[in-house]
C-alpha atoms as a PDB file:
ATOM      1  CA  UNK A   1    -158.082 -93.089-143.918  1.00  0.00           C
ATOM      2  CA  UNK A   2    -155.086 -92.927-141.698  1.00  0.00           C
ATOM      3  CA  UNK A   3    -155.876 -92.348-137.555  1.00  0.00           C
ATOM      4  CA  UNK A   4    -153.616 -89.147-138.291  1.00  0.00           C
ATOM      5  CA  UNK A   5    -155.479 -87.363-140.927  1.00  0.00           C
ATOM      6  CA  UNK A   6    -158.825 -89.022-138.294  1.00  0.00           C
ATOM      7  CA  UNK A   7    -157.305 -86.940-135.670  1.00  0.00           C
ATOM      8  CA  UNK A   8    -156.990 -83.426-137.660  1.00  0.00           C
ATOM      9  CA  UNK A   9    -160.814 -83.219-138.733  1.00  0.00           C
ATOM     10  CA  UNK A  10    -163.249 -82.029-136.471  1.00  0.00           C
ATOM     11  CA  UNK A  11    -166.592 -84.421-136.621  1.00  0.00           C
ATOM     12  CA  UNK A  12    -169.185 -81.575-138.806  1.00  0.00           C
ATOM     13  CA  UNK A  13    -172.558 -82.166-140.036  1.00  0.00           C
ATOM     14  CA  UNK A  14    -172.227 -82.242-143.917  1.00  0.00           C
ATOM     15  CA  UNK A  15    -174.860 -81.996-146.609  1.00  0.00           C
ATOM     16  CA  UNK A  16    -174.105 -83.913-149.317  1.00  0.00           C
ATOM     17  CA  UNK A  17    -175.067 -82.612-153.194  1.00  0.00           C
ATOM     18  CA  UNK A  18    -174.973 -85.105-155.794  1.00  0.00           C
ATOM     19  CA  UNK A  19    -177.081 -86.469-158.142  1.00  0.00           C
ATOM     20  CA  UNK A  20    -175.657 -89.877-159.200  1.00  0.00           C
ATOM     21  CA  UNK A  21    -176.521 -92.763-155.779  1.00  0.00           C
ATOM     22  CA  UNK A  22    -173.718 -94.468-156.118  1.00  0.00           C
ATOM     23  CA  UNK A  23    -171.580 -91.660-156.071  1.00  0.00           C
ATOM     24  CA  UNK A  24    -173.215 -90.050-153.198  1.00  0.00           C
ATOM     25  CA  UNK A  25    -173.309 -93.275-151.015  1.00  0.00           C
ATOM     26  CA  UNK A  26    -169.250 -93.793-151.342  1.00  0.00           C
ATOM     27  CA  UNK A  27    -169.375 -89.985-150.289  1.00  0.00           C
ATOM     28  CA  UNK A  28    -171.352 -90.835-147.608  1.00  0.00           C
ATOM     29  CA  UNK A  29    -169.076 -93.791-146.245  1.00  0.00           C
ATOM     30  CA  UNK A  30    -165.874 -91.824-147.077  1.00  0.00           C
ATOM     31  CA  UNK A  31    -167.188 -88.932-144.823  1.00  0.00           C
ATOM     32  CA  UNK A  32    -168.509 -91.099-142.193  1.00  0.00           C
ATOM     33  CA  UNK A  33    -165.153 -92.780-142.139  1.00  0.00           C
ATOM     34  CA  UNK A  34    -163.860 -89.860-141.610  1.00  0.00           C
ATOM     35  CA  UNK A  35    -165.837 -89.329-138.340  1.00  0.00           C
ATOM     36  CA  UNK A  36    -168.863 -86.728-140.462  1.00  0.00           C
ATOM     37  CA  UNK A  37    -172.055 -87.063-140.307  1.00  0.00           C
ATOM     38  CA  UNK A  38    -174.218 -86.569-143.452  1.00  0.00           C
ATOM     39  CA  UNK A  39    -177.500 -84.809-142.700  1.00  0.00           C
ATOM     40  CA  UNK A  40    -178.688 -85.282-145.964  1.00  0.00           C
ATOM     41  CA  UNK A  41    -178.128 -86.547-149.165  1.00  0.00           C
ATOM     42  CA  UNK A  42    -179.913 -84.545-152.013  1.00  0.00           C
ATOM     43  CA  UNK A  43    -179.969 -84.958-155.863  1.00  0.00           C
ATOM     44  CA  UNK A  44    -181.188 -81.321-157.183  1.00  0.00           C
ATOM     45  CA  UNK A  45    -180.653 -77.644-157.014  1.00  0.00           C
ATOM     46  CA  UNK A  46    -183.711 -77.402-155.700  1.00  0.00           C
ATOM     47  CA  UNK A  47    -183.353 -80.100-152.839  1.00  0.00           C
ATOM     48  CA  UNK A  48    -179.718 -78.597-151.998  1.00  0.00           C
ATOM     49  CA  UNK A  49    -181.627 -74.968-150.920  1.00  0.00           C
ATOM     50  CA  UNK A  50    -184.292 -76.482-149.399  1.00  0.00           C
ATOM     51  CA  UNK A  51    -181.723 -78.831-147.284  1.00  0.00           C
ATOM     52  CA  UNK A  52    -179.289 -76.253-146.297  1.00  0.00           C
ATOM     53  CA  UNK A  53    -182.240 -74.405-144.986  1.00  0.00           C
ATOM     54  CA  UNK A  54    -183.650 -77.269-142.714  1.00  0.00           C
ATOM     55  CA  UNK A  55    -180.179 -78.615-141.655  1.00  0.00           C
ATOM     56  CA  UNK A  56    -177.881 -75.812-141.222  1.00  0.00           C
ATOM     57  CA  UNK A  57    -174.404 -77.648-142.406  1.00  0.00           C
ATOM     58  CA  UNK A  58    -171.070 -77.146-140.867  1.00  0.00           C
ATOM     59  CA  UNK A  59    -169.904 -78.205-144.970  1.00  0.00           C
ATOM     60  CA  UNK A  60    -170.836 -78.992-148.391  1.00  0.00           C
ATOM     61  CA  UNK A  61    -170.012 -81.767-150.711  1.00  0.00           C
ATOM     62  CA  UNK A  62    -171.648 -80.323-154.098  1.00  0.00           C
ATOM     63  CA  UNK A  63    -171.234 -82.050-157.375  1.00  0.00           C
ATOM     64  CA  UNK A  64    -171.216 -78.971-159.985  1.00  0.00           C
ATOM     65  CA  UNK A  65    -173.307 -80.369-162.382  1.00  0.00           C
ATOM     66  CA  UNK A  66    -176.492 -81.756-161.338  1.00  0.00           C
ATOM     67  CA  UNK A  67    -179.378 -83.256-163.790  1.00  0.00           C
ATOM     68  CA  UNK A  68    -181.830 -80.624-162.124  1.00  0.00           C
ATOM     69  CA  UNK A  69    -180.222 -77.202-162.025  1.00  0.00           C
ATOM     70  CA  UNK A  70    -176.499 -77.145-161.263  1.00  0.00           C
ATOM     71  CA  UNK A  71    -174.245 -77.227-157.891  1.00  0.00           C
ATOM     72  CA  UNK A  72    -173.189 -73.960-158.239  1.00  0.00           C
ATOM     73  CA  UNK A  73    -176.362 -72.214-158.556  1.00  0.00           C
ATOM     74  CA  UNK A  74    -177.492 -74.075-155.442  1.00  0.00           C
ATOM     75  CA  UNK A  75    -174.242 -72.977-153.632  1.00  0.00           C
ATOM     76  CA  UNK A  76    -174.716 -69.339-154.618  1.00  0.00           C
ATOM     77  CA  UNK A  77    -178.440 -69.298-153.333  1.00  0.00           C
ATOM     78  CA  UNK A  78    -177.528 -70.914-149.829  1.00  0.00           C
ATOM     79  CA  UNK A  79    -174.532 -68.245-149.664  1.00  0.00           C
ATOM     80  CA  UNK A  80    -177.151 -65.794-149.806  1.00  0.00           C
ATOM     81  CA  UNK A  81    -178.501 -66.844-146.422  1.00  0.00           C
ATOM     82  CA  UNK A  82    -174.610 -67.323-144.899  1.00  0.00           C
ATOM     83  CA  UNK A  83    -171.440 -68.192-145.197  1.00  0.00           C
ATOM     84  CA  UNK A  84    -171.138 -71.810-145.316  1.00  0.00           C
ATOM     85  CA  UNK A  85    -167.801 -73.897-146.537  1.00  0.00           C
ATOM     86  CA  UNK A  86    -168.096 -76.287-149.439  1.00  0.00           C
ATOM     87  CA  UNK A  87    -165.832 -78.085-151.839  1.00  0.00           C
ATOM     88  CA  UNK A  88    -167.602 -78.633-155.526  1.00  0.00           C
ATOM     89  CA  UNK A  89    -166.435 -81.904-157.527  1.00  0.00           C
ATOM     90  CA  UNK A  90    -166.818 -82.819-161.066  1.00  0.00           C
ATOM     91  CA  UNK A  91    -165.648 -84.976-163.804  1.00  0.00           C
ATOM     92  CA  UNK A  92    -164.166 -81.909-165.589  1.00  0.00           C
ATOM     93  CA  UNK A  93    -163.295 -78.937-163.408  1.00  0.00           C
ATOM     94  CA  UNK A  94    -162.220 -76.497-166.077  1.00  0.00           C
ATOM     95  CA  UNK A  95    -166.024 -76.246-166.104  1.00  0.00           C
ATOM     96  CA  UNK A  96    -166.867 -75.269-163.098  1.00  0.00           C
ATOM     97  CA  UNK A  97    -167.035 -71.608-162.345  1.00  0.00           C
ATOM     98  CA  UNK A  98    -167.065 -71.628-158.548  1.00  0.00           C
ATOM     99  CA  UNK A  99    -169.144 -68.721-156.913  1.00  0.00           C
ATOM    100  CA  UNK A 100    -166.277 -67.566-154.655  1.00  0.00           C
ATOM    101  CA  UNK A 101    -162.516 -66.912-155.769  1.00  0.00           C
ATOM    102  CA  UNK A 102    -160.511 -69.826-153.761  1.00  0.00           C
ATOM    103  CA  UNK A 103    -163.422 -72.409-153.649  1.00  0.00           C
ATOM    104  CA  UNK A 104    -162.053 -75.709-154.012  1.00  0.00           C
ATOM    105  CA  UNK A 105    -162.959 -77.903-156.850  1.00  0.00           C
ATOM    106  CA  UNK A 106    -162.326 -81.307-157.260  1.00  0.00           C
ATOM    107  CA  UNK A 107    -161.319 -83.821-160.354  1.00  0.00           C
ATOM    108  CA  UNK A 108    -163.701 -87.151-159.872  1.00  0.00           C
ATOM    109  CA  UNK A 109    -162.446 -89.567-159.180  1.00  0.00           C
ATOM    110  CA  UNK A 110    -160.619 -88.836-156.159  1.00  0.00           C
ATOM    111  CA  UNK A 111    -159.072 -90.739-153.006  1.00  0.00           C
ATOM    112  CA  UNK A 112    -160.631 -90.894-149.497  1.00  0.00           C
ATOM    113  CA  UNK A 113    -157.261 -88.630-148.381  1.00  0.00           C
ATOM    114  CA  UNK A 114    -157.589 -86.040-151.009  1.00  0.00           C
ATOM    115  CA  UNK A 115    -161.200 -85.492-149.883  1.00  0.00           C
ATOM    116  CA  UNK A 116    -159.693 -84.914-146.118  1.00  0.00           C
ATOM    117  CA  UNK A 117    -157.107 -82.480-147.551  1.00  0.00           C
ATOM    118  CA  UNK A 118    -159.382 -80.809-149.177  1.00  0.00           C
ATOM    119  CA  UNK A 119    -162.351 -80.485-146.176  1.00  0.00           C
ATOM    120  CA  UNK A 120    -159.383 -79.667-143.603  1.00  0.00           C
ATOM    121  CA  UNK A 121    -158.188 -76.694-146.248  1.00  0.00           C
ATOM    122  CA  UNK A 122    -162.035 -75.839-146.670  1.00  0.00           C
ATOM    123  CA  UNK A 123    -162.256 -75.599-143.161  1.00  0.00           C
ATOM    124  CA  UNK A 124    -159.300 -73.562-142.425  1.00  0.00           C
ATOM    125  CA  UNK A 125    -159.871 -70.941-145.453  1.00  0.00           C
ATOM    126  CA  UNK A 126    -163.575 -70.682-144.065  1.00  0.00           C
ATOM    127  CA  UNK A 127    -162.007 -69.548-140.331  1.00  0.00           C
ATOM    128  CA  UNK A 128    -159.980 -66.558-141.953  1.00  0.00           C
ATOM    129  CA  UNK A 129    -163.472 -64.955-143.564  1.00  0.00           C
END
């Protein structure tokens, strides 16, 4: 990550959804990287609600297919309680049916800078709502 794209994020409290460790712990060092902190790290549907609940994130990281319930369905359920911004990713995105028009969807794999792009546009889409 270049000290330029460093300087454009603000630090936020993410809450990352993903049910594959390995996965989830590159997310984790990309974000931190990044200047993030990661609240949590959950696996399920299930865990995402309950963790959105307890940790109130500033963003989302949500893989759309999870092997307990699915990303999205998580997503939609927290949106229920408030607005909060989140980027899904998955190995094939013409699958993913986001629960807002405009969410952002990523193609796995993807680079450290793409992820930045993506949180900063995230971020900035989330300010005009």
């Amino acid at each position: 990550m270049t000290d330029e794209a460093k300087v454009h994020l603000k630090a936020r409290r993410v809450l990352v959804v993903e049910d594959n460790a390995i996965i989830g712990a590159l997310y984790i060092d990309l974000l931190e990287d990044m200047g993030h902190a990661v609240c949590a790290m959950v696996a399920t549907e299930v865990e995402a609600v309950a963790a959105a609940a307890k940790y109130k994130p500033d963003l989302m990281i949500v893989d759309a297919a999870l092997g307990e319930g699915t990303g999205v369905s998580a997503v939609e359920e927290i949106l229920r309680s408030g607005f909060v911004p989140h980027i899904f990713v998955s190995g094939n995105i013409a699958s993913v049916r986001p629960v807002r028009s405009g969410a952002i969807v990523m193609q796995k794999p993807f680079r450290g800078q793409d992820l930045a792009r993506a949180i900063q546009s995230t971020l900035n889409a989330s300010v005009s709502l």
